[in-house]
Protein backbone atom coordinates (compact mmCIF):
# COMPACT_ATOMS: atom_id res chain seq x y z
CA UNK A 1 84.71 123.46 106.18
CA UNK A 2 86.83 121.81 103.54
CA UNK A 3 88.77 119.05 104.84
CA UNK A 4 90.02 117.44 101.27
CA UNK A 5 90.73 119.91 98.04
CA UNK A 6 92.02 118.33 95.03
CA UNK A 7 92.01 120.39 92.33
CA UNK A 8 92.95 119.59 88.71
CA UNK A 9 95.22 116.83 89.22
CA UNK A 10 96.70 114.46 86.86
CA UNK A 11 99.22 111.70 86.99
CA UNK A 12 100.79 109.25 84.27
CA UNK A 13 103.09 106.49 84.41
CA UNK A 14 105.16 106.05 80.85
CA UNK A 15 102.25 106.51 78.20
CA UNK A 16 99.34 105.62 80.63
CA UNK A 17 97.59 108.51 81.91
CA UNK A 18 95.99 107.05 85.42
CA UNK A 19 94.33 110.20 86.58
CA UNK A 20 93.24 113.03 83.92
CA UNK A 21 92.51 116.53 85.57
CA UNK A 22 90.97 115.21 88.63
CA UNK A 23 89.17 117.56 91.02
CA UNK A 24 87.09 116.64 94.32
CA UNK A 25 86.22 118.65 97.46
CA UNK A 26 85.47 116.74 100.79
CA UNK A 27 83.77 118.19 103.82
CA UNK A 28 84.61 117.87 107.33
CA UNK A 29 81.97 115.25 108.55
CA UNK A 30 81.76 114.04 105.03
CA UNK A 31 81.71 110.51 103.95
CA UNK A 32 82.39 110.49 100.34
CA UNK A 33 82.75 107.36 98.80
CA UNK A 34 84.96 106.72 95.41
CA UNK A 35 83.66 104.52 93.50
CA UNK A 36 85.00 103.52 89.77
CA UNK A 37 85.73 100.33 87.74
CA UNK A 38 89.36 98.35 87.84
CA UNK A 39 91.96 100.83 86.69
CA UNK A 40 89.94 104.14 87.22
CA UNK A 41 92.51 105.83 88.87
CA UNK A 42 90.97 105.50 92.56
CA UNK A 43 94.03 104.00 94.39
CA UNK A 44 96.18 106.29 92.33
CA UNK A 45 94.32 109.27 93.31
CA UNK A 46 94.06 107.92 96.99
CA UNK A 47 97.87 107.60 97.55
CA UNK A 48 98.52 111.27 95.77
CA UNK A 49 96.39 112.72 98.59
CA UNK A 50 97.97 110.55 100.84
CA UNK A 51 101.50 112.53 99.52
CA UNK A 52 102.72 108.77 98.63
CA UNK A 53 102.79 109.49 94.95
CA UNK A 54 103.41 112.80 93.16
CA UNK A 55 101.30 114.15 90.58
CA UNK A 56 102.36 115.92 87.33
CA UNK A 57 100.18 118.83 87.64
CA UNK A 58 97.25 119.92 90.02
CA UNK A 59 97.20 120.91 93.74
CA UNK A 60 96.17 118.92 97.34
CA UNK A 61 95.47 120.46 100.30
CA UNK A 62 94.29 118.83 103.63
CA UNK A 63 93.13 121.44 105.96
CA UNK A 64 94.13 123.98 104.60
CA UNK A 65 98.15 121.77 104.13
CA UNK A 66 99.61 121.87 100.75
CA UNK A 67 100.44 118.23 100.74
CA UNK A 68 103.32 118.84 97.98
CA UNK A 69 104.99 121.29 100.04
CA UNK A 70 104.32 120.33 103.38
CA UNK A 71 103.85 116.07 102.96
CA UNK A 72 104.99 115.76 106.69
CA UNK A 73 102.02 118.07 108.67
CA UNK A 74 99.52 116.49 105.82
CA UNK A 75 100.42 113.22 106.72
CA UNK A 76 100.31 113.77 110.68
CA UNK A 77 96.33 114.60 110.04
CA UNK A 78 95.89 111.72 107.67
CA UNK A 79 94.53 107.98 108.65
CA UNK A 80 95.05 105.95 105.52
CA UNK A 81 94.66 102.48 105.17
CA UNK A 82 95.39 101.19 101.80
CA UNK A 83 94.21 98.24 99.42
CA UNK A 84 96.53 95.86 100.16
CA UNK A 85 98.56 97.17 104.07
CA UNK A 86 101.87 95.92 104.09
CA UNK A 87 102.51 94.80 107.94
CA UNK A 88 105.73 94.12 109.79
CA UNK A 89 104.47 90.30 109.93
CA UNK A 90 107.64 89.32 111.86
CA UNK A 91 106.22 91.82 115.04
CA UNK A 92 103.00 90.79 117.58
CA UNK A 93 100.21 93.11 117.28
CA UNK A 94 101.04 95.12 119.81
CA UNK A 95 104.57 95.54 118.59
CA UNK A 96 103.53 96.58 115.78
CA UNK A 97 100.84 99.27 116.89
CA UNK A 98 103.78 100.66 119.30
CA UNK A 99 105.95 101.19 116.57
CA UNK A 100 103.36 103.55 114.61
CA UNK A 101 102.37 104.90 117.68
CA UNK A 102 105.50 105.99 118.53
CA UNK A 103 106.53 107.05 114.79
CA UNK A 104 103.23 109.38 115.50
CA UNK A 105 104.74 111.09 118.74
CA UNK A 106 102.09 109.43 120.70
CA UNK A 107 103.02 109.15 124.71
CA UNK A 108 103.37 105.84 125.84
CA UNK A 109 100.42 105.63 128.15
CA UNK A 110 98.25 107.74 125.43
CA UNK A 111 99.71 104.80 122.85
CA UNK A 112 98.72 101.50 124.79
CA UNK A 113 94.97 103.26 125.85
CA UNK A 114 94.43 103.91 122.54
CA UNK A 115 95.25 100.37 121.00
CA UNK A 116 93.48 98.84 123.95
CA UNK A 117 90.23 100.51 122.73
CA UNK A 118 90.23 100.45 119.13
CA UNK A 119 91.22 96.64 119.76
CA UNK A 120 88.51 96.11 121.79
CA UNK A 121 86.14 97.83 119.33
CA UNK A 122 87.36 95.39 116.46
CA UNK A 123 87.47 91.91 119.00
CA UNK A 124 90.92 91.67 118.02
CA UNK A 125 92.13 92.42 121.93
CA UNK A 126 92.99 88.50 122.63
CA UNK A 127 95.25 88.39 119.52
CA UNK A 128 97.22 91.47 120.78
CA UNK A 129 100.44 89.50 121.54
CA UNK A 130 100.66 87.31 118.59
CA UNK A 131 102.63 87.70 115.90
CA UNK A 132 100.77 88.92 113.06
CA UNK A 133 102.68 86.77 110.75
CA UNK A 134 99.48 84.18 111.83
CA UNK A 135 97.02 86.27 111.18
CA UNK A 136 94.52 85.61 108.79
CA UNK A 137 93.39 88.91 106.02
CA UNK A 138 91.02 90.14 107.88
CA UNK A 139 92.71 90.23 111.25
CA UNK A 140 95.52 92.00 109.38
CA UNK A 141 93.08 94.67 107.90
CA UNK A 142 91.65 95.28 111.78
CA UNK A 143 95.78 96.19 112.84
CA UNK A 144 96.01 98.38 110.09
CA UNK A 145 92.84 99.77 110.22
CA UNK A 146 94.30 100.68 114.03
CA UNK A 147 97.24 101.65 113.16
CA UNK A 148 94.94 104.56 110.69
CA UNK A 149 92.78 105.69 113.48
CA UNK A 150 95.54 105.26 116.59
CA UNK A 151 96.76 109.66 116.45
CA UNK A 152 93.16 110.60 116.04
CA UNK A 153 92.98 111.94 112.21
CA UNK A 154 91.26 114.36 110.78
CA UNK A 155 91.15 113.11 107.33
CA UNK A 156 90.64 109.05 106.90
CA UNK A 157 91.32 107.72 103.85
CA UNK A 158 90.14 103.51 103.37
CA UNK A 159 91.36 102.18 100.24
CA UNK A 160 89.01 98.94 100.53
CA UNK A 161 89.24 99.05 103.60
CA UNK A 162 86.31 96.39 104.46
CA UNK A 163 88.67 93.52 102.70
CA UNK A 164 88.74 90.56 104.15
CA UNK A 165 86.30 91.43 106.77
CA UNK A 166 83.40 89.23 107.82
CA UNK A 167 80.12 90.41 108.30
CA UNK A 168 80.09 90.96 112.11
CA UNK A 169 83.55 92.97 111.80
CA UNK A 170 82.41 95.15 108.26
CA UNK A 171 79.48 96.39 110.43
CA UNK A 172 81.88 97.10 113.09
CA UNK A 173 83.53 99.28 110.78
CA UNK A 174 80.77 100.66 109.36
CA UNK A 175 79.60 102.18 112.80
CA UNK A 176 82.91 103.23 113.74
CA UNK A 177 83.53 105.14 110.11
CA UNK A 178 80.00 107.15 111.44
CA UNK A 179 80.95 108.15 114.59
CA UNK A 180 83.84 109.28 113.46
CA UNK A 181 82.20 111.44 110.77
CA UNK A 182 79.75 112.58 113.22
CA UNK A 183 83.27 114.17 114.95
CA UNK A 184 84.15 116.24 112.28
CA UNK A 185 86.84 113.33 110.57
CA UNK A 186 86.34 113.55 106.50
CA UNK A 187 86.72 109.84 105.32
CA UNK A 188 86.94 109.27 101.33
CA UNK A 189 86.34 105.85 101.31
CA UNK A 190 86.43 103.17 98.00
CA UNK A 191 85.06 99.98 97.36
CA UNK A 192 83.64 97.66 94.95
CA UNK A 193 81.05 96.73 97.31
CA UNK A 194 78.00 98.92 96.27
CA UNK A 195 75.66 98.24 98.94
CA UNK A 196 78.84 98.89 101.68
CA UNK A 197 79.16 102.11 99.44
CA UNK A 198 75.29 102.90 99.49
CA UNK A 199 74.97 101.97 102.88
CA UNK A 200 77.85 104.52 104.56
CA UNK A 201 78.67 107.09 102.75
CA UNK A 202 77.10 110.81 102.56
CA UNK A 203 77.95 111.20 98.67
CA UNK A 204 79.46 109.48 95.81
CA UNK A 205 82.12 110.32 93.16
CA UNK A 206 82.35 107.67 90.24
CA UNK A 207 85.35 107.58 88.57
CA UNK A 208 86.17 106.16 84.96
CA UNK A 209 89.41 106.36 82.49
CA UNK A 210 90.56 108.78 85.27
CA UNK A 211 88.24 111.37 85.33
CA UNK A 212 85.18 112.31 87.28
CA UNK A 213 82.04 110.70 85.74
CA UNK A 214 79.54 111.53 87.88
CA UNK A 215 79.05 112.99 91.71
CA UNK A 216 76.17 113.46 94.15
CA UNK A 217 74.03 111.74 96.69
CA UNK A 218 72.98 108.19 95.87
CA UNK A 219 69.34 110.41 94.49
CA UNK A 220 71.37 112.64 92.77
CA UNK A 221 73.31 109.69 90.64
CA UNK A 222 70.06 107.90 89.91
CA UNK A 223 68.59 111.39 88.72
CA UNK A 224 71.71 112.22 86.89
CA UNK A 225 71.22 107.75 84.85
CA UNK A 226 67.64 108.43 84.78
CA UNK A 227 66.81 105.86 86.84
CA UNK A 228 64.81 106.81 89.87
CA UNK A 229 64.10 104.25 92.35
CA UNK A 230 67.00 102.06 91.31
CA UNK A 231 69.83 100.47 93.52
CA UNK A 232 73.21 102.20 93.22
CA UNK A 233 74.61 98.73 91.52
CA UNK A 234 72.39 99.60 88.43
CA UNK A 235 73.00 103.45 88.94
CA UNK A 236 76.57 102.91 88.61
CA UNK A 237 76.94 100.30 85.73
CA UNK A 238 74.58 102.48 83.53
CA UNK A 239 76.75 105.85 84.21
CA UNK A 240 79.69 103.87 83.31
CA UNK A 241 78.14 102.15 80.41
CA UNK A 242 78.24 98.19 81.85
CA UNK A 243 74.55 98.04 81.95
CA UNK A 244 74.95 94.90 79.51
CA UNK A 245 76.93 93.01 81.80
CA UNK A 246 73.97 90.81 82.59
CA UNK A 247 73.98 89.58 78.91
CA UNK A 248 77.32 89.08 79.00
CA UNK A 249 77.83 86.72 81.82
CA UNK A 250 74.00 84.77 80.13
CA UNK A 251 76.44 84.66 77.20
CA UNK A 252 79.12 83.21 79.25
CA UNK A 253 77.07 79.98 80.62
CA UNK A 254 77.05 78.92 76.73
């Protein structure tokens, strides 16, 4: 079943076209990762789904939702944690994950099991009543990455989600992003963390200059570069055309 249908969208701001006739289609149980070089148009394309920005042309539908014409019931089935989460810093955590529980509809006792768990899941339940404005990155990325999964989505979207993360809490993550997938949840899910992108998701769509490049499993993208057997760091920077970046930075120690 199709979870995430984005069909021929683009979006421009002034001159700059950020997203050029962009299509993808996202399975429920999917893990598709969305992968692209600074200024490719992911986080653009991420926030349009999310119904935060509004493309020029093209369609979005989660679940069947038209997100343009009905943001609200999109949004209710949409996790989303984005590159950089912008907390209420002044609030504890708990405050905090009330707040979005609440904005949610979530019942009370529904609300504080929920943060309990997820907390728990993360190691973040000792830090529950301080105020976040304390926290360091990656304790702020485990609230918001709560505050995503607290109603239960059926669509997650992690914008770099794994920032600021140590090792212990990324693989944390990781496992949580599967089981969740293994539910039925779609997650489109970006980094510039290759291995973290090799390592979780189901298939890949590589962005560049706004457009699709190349999709597939990680085999399908090394097929598609002709280079079987490589890692997905070498897949991507020849389908994008960087595969001279190791001269470059040999240049560099000149």
């Amino acid at each position: 079943m199709e979870a995430i249908r984005v069909e021929s969208v683009s979006k421009s701001f002034g001159t700059t076209r950020a997203v050029k006739d962009f299509s993808l289609i996202v399975a429920a149980g999917e893990i598709r990762g969305l992968l692209g070089p600074n200024g490719s148009g992911k986080s653009t394309t991420m926030k349009m789904i999310m119904g935060v920005l509004k493309p020029d042309s093209g369609s979005i539908n989660l679940l069947g939702v038209d997100v343009l014409r009905e943001p609200v019931n999109a949004r209710r089935m949409v996790g989303y944690v984005p590159e950089a989460p912008h907390l209420y810093e002044y609030l504890t955590a708990a405050e905090y994950l009330d707040f979005v529980g609440t904005a949610y509809g979530i019942e009370p006792s529904a609300r504080k099991e929920r943060v309990e768990e997820l907390l728990h899941a993360l190691q973040m339940e000792e830090h529950i009543n301080e105020v976040m404005s304390g926290f360091s990155a990656g304790m702020k990325q485990k609230v918001a990455i709560t505050a995503a999964l607290m109603h239960r989505p059926k669509v997650l979207i992690l914008d770099e989600s794994m920032n600021g993360l140590d090792p212990r809490s990324a693989r944390i993550v990781k496992d949580i992003i599967h089981r969740l997938a293994d539910g039925g949840v779609a997650v489109l899910f970006s980094t510039h963390v290759l291995e973290i992108a090799e390592a979780i998701c189901h298939s890949i769509t590589i962005m560049n200059e706004g457009s699709v490049l190349a999709e597939g499993t990680v085999q399908e993208l090394r097929a598609q570069a002709g280079l079987p057997g490589s890692s997905l760091e070498e897949t991507f920077l020849k389908l994008t055309g960087s595969e001279d970046t190791a001269k470059i930075v040999e240049a560099l120690k000149l």
